[in-house]
N, C-alpha and C. Protein backbone atom coordinates (compact mmCIF):
# COMPACT_ATOMS: atom_id res chain seq x y z
N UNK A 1 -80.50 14.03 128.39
CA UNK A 1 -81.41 14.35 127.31
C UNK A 1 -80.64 14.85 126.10
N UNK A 2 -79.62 15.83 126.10
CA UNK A 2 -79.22 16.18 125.21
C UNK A 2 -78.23 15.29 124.23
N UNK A 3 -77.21 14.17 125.41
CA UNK A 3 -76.89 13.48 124.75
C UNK A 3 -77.39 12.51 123.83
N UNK A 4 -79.10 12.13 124.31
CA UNK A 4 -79.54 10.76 123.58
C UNK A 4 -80.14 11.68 122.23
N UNK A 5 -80.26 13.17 122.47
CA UNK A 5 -80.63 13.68 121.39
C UNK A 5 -79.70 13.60 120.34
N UNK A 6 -77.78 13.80 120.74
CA UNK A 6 -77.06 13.93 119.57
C UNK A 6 -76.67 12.71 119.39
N UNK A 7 -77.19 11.75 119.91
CA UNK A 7 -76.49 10.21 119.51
C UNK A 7 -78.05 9.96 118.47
N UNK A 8 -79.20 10.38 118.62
CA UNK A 8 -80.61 10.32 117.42
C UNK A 8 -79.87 10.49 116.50
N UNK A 9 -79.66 12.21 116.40
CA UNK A 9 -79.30 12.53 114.81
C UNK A 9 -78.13 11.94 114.43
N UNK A 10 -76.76 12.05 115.28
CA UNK A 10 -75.63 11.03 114.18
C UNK A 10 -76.44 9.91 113.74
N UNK A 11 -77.34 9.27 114.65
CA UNK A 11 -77.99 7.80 113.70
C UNK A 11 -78.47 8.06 112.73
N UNK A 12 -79.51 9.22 112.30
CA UNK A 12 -80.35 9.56 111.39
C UNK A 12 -79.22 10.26 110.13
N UNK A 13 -77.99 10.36 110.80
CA UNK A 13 -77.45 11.18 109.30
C UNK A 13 -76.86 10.29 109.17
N UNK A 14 -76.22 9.20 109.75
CA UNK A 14 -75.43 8.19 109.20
C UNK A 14 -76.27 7.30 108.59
N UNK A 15 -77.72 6.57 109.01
CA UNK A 15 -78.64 6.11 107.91
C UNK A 15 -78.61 6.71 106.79
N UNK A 16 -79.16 7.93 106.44
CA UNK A 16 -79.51 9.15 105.30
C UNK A 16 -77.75 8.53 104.56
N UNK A 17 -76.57 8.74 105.29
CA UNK A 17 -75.61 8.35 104.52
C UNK A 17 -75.71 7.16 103.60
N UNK A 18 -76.18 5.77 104.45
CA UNK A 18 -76.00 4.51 103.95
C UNK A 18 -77.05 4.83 102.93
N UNK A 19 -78.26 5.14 103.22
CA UNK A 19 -79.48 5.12 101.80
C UNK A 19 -78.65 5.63 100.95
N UNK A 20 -78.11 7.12 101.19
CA UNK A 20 -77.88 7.46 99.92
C UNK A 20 -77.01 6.81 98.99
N UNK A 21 -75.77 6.26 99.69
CA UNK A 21 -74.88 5.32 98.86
C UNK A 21 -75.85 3.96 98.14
N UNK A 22 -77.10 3.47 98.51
CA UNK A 22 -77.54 2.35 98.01
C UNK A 22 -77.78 1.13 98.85
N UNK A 23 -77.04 1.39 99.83
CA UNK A 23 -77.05 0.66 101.18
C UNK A 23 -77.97 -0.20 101.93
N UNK A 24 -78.94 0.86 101.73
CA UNK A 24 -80.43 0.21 102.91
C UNK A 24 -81.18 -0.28 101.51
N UNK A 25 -81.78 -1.14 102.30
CA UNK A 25 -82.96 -1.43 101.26
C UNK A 25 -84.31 -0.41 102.01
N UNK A 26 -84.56 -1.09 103.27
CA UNK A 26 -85.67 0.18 103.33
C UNK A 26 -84.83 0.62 105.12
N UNK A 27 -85.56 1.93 105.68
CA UNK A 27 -85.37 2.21 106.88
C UNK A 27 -86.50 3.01 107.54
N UNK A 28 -87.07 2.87 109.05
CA UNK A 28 -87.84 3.56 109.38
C UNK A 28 -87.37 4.36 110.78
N UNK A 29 -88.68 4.96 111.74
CA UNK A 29 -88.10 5.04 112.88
C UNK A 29 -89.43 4.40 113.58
N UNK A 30 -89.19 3.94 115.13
CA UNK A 30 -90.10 3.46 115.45
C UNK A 30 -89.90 4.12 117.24
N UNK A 31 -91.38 4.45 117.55
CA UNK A 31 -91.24 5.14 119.03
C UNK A 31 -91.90 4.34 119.75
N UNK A 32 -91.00 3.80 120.98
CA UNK A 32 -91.27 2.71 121.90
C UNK A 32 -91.11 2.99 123.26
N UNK A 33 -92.23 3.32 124.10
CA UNK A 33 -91.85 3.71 125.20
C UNK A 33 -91.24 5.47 125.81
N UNK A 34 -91.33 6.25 124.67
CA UNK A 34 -90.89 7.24 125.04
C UNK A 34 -89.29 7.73 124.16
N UNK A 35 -88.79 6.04 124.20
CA UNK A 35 -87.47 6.06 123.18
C UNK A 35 -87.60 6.16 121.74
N UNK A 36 -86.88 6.77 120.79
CA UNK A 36 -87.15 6.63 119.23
C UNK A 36 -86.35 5.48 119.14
N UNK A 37 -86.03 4.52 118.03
CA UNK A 37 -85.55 3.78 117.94
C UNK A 37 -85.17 3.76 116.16
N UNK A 38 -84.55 3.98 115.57
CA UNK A 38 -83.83 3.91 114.11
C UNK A 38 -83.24 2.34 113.80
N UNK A 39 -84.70 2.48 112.79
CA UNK A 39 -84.07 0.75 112.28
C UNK A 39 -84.12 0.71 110.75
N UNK A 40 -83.02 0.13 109.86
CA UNK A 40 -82.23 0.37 109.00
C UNK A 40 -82.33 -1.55 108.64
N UNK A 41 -82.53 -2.38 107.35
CA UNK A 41 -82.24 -2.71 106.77
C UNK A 41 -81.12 -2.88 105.40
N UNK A 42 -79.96 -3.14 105.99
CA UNK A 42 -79.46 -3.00 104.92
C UNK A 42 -78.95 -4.13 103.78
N UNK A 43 -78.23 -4.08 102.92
CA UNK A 43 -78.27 -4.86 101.70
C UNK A 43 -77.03 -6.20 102.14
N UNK A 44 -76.98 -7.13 101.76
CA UNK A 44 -75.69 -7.97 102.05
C UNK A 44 -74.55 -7.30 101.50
N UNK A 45 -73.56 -7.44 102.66
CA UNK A 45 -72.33 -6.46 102.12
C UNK A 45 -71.11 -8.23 102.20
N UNK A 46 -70.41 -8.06 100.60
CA UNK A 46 -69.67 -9.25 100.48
C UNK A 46 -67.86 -8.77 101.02
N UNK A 47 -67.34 -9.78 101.91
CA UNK A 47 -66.76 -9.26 102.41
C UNK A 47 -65.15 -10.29 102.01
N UNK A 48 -64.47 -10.17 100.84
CA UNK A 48 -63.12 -10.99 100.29
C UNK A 48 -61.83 -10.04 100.43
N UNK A 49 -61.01 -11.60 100.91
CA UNK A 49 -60.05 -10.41 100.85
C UNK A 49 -59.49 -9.63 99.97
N UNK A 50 -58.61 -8.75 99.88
CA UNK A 50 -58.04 -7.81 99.17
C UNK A 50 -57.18 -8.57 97.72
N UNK A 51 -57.79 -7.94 96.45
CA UNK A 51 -56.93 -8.49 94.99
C UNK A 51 -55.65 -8.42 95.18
N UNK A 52 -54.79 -9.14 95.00
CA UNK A 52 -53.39 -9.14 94.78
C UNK A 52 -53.10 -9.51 93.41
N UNK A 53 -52.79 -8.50 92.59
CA UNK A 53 -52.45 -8.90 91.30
C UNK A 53 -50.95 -9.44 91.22
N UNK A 54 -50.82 -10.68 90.45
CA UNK A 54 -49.19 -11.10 90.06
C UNK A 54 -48.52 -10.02 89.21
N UNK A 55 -49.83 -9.93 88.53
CA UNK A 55 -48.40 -9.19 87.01
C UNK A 55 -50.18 -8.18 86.63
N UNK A 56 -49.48 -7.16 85.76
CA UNK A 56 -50.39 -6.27 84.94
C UNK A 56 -51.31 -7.00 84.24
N UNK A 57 -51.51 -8.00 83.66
CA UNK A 57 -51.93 -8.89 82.92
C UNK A 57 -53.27 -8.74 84.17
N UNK A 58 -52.90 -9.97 84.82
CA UNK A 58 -54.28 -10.11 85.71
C UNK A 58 -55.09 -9.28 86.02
N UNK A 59 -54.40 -8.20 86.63
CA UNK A 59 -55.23 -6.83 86.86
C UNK A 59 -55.98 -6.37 85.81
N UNK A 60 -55.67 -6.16 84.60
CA UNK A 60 -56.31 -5.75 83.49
C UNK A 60 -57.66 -6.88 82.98
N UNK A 61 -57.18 -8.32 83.61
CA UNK A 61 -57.96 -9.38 83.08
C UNK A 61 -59.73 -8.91 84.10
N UNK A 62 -58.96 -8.79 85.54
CA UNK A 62 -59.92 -8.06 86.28
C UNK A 62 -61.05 -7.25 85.74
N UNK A 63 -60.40 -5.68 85.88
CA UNK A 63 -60.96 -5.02 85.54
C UNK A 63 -61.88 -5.06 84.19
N UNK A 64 -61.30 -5.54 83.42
CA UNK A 64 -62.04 -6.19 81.86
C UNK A 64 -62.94 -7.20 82.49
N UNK A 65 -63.19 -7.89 83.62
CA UNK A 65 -64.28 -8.79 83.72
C UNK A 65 -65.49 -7.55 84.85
N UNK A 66 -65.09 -6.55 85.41
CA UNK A 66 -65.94 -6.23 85.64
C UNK A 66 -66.58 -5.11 85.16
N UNK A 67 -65.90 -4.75 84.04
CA UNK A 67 -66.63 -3.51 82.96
C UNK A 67 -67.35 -4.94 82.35
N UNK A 68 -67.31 -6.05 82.17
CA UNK A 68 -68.08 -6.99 80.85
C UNK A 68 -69.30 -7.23 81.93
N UNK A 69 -69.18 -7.19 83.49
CA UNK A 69 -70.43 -7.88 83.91
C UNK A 69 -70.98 -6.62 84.49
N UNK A 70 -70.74 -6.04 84.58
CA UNK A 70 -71.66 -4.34 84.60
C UNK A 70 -72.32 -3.97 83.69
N UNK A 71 -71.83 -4.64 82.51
CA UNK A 71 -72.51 -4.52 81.64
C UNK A 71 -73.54 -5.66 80.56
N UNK A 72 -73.35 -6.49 80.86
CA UNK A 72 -74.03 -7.68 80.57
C UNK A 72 -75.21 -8.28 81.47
N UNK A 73 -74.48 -7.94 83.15
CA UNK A 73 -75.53 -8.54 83.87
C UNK A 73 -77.02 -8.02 83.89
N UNK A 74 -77.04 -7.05 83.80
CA UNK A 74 -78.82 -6.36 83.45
C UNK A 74 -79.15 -6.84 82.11
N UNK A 75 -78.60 -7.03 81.54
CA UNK A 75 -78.85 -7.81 79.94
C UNK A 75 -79.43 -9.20 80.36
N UNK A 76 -78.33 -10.06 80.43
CA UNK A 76 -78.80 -11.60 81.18
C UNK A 76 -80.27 -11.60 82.23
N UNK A 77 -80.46 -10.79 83.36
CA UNK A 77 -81.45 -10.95 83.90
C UNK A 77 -82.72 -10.47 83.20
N UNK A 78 -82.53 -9.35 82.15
CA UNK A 78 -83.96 -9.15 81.41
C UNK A 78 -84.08 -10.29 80.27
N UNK A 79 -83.35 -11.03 79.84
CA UNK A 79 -83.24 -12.07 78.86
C UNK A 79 -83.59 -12.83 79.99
N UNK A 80 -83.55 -13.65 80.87
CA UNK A 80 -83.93 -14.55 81.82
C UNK A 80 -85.43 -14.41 81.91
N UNK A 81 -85.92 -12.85 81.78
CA UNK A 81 -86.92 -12.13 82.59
C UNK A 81 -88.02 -12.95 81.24
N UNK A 82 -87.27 -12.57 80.28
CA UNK A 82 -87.81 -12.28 78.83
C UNK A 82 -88.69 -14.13 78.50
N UNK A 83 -86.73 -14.67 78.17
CA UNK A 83 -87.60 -16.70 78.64
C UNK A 83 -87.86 -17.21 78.88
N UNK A 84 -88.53 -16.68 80.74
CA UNK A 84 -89.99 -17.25 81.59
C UNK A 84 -91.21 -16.85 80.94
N UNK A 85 -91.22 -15.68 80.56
CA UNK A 85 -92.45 -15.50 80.06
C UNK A 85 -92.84 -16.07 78.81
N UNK A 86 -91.30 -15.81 77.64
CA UNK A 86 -91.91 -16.90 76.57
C UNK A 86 -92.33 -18.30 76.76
N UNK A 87 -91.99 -18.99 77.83
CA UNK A 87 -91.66 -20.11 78.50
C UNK A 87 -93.31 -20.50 79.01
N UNK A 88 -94.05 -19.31 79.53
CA UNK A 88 -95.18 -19.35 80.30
C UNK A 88 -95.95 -19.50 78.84
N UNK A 89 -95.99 -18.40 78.06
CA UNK A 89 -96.40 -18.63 76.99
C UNK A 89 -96.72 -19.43 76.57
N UNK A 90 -95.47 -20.24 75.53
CA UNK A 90 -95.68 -21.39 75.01
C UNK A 90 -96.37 -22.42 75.50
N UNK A 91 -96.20 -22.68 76.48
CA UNK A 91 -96.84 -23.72 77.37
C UNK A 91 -98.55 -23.33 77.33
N UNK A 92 -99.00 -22.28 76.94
CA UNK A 92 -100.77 -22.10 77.44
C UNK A 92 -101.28 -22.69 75.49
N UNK A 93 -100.26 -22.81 75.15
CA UNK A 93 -100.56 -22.89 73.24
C UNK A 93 -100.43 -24.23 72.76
N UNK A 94 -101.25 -25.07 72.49
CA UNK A 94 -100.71 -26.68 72.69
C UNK A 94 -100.38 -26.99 71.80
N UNK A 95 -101.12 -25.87 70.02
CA UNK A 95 -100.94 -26.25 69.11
C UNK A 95 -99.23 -25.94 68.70
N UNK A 96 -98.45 -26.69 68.14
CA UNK A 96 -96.72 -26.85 68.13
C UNK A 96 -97.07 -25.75 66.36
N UNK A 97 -97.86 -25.43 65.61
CA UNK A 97 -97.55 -24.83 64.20
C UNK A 97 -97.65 -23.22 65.17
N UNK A 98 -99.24 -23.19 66.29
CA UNK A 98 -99.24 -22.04 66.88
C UNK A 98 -97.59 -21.39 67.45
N UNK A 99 -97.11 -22.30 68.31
CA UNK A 99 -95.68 -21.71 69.37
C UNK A 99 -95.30 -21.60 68.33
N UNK A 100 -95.03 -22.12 67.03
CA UNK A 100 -93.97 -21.35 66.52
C UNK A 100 -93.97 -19.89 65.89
N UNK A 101 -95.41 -19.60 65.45
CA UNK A 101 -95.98 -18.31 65.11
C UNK A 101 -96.19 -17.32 66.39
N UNK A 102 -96.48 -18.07 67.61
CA UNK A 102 -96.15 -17.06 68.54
C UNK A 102 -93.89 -16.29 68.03
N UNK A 103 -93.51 -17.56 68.21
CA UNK A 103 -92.22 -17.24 68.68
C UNK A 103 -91.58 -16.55 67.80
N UNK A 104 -91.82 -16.77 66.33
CA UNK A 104 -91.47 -15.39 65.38
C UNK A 104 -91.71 -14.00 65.63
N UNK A 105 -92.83 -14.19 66.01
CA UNK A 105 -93.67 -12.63 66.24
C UNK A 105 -92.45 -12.22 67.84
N UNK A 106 -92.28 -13.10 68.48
CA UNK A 106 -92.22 -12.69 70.07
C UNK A 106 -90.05 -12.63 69.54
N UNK A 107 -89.49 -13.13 68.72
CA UNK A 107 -88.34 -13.43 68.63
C UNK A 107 -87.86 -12.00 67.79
N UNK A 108 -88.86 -11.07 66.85
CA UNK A 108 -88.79 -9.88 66.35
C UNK A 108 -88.80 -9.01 67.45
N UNK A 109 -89.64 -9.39 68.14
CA UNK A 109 -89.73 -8.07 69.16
C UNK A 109 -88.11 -8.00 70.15
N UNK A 110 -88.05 -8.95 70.44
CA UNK A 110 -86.62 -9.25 70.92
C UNK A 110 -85.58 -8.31 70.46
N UNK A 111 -85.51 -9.08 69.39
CA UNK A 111 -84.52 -8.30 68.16
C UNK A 111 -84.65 -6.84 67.80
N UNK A 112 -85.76 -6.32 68.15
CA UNK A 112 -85.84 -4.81 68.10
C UNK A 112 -85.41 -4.37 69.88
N UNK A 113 -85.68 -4.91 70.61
CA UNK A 113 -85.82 -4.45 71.93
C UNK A 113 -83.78 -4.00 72.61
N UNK A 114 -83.13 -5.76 71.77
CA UNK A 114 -81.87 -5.77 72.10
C UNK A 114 -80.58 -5.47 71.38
N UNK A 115 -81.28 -5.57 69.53
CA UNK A 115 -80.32 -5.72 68.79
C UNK A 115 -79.46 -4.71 68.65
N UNK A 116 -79.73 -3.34 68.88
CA UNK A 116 -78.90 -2.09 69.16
C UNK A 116 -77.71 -2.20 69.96
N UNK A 117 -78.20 -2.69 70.89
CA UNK A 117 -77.30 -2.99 72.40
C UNK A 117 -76.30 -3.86 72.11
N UNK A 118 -76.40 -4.50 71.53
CA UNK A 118 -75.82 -6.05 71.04
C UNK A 118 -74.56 -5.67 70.30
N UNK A 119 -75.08 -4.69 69.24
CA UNK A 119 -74.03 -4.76 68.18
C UNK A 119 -73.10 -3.67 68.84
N UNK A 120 -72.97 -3.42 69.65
CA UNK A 120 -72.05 -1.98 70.23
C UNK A 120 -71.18 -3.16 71.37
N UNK A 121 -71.69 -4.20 71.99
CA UNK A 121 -70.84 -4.85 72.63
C UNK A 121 -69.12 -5.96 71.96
N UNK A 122 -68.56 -5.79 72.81
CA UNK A 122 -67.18 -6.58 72.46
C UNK A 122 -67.25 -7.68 72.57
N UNK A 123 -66.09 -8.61 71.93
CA UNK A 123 -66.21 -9.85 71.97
C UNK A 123 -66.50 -10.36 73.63
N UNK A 124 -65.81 -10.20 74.09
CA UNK A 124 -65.70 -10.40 75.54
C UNK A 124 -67.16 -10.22 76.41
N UNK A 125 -67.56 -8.90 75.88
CA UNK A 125 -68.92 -9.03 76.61
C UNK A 125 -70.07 -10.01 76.01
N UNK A 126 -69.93 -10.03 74.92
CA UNK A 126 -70.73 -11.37 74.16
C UNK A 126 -70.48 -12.44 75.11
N UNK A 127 -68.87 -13.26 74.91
CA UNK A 127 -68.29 -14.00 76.32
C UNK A 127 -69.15 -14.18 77.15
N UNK A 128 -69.30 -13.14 77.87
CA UNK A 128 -69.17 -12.92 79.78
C UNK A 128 -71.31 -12.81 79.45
N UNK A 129 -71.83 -12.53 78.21
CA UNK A 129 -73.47 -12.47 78.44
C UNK A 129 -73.57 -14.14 78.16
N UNK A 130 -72.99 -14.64 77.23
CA UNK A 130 -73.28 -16.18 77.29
C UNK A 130 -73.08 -17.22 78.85
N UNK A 131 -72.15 -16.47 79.14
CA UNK A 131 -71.73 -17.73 80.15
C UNK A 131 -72.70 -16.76 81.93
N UNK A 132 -73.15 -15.87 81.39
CA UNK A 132 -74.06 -14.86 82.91
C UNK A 132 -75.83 -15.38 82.51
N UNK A 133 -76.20 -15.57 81.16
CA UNK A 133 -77.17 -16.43 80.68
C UNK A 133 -77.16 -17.87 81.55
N UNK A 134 -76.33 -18.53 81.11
CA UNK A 134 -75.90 -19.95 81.75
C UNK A 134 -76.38 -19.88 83.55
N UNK A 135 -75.85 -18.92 83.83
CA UNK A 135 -75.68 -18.60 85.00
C UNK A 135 -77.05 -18.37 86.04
N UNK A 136 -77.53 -17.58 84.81
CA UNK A 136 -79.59 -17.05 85.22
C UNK A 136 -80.50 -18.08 85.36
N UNK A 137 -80.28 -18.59 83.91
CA UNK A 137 -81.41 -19.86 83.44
C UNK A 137 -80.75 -21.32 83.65
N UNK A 138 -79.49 -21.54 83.72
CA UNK A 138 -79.22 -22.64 84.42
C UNK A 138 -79.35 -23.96 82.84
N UNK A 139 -78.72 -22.82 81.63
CA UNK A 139 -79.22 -23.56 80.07
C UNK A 139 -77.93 -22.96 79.65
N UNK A 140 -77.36 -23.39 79.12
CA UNK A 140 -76.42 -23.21 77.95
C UNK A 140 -76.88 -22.27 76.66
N UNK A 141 -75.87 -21.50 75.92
CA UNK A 141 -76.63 -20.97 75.06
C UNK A 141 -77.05 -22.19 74.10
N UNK A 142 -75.85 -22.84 73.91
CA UNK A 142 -76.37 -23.89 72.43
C UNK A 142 -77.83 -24.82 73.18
N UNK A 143 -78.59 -24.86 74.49
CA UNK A 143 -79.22 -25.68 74.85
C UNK A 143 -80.48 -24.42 75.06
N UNK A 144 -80.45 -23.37 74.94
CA UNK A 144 -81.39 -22.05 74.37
C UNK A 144 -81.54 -22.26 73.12
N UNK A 145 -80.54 -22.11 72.11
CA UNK A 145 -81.44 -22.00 70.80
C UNK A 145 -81.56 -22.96 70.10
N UNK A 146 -81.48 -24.63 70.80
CA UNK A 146 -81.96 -25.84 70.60
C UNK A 146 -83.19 -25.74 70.92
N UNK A 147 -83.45 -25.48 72.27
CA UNK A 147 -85.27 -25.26 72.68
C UNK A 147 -85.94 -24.43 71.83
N UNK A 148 -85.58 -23.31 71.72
CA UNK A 148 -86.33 -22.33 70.72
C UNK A 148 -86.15 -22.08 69.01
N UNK A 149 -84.87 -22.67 68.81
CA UNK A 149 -85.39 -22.84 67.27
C UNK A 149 -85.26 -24.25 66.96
N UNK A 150 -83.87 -24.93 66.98
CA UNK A 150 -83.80 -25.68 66.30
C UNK A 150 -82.43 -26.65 66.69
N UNK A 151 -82.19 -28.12 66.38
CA UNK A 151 -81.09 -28.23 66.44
C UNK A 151 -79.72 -27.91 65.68
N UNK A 152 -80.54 -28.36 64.40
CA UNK A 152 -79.74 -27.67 63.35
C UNK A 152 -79.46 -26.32 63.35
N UNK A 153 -79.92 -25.09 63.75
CA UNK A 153 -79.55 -24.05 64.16
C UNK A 153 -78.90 -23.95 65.40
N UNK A 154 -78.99 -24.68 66.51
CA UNK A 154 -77.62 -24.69 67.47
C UNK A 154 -76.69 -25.13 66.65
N UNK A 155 -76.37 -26.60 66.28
CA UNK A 155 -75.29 -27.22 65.58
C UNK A 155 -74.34 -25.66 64.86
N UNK A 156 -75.40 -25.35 63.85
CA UNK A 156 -74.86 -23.81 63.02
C UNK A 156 -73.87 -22.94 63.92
N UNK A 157 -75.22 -22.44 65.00
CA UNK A 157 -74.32 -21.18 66.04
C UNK A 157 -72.57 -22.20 66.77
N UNK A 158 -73.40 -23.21 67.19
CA UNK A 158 -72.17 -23.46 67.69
C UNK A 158 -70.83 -23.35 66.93
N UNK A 159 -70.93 -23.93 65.20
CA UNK A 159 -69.62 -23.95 64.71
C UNK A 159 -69.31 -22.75 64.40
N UNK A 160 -70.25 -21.30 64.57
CA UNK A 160 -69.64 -20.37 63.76
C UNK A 160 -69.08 -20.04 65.46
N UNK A 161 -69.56 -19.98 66.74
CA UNK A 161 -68.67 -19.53 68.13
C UNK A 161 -67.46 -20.07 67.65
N UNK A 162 -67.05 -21.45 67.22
CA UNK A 162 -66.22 -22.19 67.17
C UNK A 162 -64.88 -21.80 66.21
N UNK A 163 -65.66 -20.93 65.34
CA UNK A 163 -64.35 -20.64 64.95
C UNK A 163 -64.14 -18.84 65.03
N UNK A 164 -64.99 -18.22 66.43
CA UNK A 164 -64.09 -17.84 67.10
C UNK A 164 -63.81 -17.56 68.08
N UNK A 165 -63.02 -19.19 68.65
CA UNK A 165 -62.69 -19.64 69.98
C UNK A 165 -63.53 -19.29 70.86
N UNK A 166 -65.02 -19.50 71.01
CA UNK A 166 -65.79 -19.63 71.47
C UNK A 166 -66.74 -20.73 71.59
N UNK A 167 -67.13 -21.36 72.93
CA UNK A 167 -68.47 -21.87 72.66
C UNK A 167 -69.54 -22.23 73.56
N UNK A 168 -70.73 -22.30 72.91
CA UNK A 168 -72.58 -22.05 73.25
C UNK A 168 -71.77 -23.35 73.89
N UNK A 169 -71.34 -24.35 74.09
CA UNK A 169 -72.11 -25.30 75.26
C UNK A 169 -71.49 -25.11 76.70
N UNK A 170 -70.45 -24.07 76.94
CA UNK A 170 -69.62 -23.76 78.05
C UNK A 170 -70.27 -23.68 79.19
N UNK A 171 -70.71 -24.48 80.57
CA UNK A 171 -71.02 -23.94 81.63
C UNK A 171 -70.31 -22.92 82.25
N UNK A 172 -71.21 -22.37 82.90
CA UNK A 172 -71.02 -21.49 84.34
C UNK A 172 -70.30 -22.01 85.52
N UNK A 173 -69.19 -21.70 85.87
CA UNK A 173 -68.54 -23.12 87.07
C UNK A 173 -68.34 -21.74 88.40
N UNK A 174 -69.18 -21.21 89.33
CA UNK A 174 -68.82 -20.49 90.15
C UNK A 174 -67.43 -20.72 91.00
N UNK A 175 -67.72 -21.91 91.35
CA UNK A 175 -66.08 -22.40 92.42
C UNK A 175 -64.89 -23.02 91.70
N UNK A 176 -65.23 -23.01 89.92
CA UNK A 176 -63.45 -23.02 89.52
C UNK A 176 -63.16 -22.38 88.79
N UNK A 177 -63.37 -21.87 87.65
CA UNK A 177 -63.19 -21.18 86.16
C UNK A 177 -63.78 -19.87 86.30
N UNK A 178 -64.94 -19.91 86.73
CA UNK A 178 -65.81 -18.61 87.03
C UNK A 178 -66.09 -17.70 88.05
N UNK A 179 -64.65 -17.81 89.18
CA UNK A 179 -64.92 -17.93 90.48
C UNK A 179 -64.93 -15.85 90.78
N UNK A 180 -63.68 -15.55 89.91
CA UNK A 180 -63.56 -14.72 90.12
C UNK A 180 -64.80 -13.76 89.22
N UNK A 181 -65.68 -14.17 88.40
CA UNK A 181 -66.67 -13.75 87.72
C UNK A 181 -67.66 -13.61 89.09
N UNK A 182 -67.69 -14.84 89.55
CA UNK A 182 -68.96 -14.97 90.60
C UNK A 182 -68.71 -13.79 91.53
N UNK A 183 -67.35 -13.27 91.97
CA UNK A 183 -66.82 -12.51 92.86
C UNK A 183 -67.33 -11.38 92.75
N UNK A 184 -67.27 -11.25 91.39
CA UNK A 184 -66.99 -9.35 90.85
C UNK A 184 -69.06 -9.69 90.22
N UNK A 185 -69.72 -10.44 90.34
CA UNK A 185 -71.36 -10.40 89.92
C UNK A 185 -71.83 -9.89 91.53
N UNK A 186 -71.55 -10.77 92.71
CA UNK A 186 -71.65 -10.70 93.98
C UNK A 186 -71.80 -9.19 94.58
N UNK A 187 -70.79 -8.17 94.14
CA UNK A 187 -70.23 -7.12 94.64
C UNK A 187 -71.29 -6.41 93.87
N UNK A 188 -71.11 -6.54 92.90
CA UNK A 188 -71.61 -5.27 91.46
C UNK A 188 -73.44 -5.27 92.39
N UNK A 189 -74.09 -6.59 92.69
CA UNK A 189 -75.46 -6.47 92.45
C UNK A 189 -75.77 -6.37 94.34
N UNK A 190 -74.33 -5.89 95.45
CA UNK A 190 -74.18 -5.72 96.53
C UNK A 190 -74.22 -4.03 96.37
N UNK A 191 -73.80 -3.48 95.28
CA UNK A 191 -73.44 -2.37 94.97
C UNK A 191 -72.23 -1.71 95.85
N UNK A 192 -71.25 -2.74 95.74
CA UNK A 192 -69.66 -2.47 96.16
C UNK A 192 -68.97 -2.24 95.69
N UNK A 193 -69.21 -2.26 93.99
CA UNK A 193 -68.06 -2.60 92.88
C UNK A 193 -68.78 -1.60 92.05
């Protein structure tokens, strides 16, 4: 008796541990037969091997990609969040003079909601929100503000990315270019990183 009592609580404080780190998604207890039973859901834990940096360079390239997606990725998913609904929107409005008077009105609010945020970010995180966009909605930026404004206004954005060394039509490539992005998004929203 006493033992199944101190093997309960290590379970119950080592759960209480994992919640508190972020761990569980939910946990209960359940009494079956006389036995308690502690059952614990927890979150996918991603499991790569260990970084080996070549040179200082990489390491720094690292770490600079996961301060940019710590900080971008809650950006990208409320912008994702944001262009289903304009998306739902437009679509209930058949008249094409209406969507566009919706989308002024709905494209201000935007601009008040994000533009603060925006202008405090680095080039890089600009970078890493274009190509984590790509990533959400499965659209390019220049193939975003073709749908919603214009072509001639992609054409525009694109040449001004362009000259600097940037650009709106870049996919998202998880398994070559973006791999180690996908790595360090994986962890961050595992809450490992």
């Amino acid at each position: 008796m006493k033992r199944s009592f101190s093997i309960a609580v290590l379970l119950a404080v080592s759960i209480n541990m994992f919640a508190a780190n972020n761990y569980v998604d939910s946990c209960m207890i359940k009494i079956q037969d006389g036995d308690t039973l502690y059952m614990a859901w927890l979150h996918e834990v991603w499991v790569y091997p260990p970084m080996k940096f070549k040179n200082k360079k990489q390491e720094k390239f690292y770490w600079r990609t996961v301060r940019d997606v710590k900080k971008c990725l809650p950006y990208a998913k409320m912008i994702s969040a944001d262009m289903a609904y304009a998306d739902a929107e437009l679509a209930k409005i058949p008249d094409k003079k209406e969507q566009k008077k919706w989308w002024r009105k709905f494209e201000k609010q935007l601009f008040k909601k994000y533009e603060k945020d925006f202008r405090g970010m680095y080039a890089s995180q600009g970078r890493m929100l274009m190509i984590l966009l790509d990533r959400e909605t499965d659209r390019t930026s220049y193939e975003l503000i073709k749908q919603y404004k214009s072509k001639a206004a992609a054409n525009w954005w694109q040449f001004v990315a362009k000259l600097f060394r940037n650009d709106l039509k870049e996919e998202y490539d998880a398994t070559d270019k973006d791999r180690i992005t996908e790595r360090v998004i994986n962890l961050v929203e595992a809450g490992q990183l």
